[in-house]
Structures are given as structure tokens and as C-alpha cells.
Protein backbone atom coordinates (compact mmCIF):
# COMPACT_ATOMS: atom_id res chain seq x y z
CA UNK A 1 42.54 -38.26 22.60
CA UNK A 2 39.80 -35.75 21.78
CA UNK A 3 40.63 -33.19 18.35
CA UNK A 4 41.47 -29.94 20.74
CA UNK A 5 38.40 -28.20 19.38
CA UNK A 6 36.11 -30.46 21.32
CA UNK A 7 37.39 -29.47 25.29
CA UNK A 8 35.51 -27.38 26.20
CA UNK A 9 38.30 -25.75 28.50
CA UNK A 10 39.84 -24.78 25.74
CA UNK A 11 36.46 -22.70 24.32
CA UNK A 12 36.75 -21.12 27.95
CA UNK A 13 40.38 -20.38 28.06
CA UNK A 14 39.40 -18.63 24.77
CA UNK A 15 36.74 -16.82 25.93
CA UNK A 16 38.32 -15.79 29.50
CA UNK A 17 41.62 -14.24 27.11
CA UNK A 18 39.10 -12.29 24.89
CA UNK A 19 37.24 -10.58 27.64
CA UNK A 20 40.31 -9.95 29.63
CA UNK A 21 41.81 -8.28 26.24
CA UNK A 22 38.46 -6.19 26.28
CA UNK A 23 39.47 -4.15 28.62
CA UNK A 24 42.62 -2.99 27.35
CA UNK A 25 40.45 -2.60 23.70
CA UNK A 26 37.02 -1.20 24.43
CA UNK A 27 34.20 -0.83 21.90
CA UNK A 28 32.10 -4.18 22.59
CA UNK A 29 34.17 -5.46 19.85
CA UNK A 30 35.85 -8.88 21.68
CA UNK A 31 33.18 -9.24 24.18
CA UNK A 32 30.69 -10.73 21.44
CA UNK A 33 33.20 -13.02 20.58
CA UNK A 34 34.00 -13.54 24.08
CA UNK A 35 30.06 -14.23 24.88
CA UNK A 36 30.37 -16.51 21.50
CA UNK A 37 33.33 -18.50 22.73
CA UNK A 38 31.87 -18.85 26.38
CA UNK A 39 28.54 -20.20 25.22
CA UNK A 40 30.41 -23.21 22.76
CA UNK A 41 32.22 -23.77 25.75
CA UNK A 42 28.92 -24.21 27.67
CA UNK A 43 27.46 -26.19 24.79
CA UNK A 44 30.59 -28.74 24.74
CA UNK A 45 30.35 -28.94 28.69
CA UNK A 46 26.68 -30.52 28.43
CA UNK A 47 27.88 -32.77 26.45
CA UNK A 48 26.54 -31.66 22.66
CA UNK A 49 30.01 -31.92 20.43
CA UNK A 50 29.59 -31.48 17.02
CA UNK A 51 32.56 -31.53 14.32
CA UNK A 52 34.84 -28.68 13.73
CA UNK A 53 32.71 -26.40 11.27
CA UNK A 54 29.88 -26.62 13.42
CA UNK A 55 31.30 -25.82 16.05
CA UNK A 56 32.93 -22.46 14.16
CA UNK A 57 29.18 -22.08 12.72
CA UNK A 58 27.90 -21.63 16.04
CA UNK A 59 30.56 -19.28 17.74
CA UNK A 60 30.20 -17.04 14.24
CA UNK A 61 26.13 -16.86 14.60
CA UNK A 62 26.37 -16.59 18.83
CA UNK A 63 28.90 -13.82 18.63
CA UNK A 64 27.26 -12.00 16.03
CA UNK A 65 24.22 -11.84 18.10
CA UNK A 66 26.18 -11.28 21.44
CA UNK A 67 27.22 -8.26 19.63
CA UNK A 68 24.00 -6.64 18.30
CA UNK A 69 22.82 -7.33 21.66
CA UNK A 70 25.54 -5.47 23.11
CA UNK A 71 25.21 -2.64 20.96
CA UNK A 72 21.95 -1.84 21.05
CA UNK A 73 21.76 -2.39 24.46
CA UNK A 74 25.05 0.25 25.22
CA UNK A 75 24.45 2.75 21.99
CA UNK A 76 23.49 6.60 22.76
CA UNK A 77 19.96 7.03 21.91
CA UNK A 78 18.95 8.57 18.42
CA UNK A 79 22.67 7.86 17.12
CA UNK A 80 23.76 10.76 18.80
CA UNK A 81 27.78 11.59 19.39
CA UNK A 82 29.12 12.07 22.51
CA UNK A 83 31.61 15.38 22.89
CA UNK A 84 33.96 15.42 26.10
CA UNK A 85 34.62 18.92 27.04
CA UNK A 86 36.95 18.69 29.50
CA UNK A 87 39.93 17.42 30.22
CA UNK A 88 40.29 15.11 33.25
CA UNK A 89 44.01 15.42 33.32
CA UNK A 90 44.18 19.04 34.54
């Protein structure tokens, strides 16, 4: 029986949970590790399965970058702040 680190439904299972709990905690946060988890999960399915700390290596460095990527790409311009003036709720 293959260690439980190596299935790669188990990396998606992982990564389905952690986008799914993005949306109830926005900020980009859990969507890197999300993209992280999804792509070891893609890695294991084509057939590349390397031990346990490698495989924690690689979702650490992929969901690092997923999340620079994601805030750069979703950030206001110039580091500005965004002020909400009115209330919705009215």
C-alpha cells in the first residue's frame, strides 16, 4: 500500500478543501496553497513521486509563487488603500 502522501487524490482532496475554505476567508491567503496542493497533485498524477520532504519542498516553493502571483496580479496599483463609503446595508 502506497505511504498516503503519494495519492495524488489525496493532494486534490487537499487542494479542493482549501479553495472551498477561501471563500469563507478571503485575502488570496489559501488559494496559493490551494494552487500549491493542486499542482503536487498534478505532479503525482503523471506519475513523478518523490519521498515525503520533496514532496512538502515542492508544495512550499509552488504555493509561495502561486501567491506572489496572485498578489501582484489582484493588488491596487501604487499600494493604494481602498475606502468604502457607503454602506450597502441601508
Amino acid at each position: 500500500m502506497d505511504a498516503i502522501w503519494t495519492l495524488w487524490w489525496v493532494w486534490a482532496a487537499a487542494a479542493l478543501v482549501l479553495a472551498v475554505t477561501e471563500l469563507l476567508l478571503p485575502g488570496f491567503v489559501l488559494l496559493g496553497f490551494a494552487i500549491g496542493a493542486a499542482a503536487v497533485s498534478v505532479l503525482l498524477l503523471i506519475g513523478l513521486a518523490p519521498g515525503l520532504t520533496a514532496l512538502l519542498v515542492i508544495f512550499a516553493v509552488l504555493s509561495l509563487l502561486a501567491w506572489i502571483g496572485l498578489r501582484r496580479a489582484f493588488r491596487l496599483p501604487n499600494g493604494q488603500v481602498r475606502f468604502i463609503r457607503e454602506d450597502i446595508n441601508k
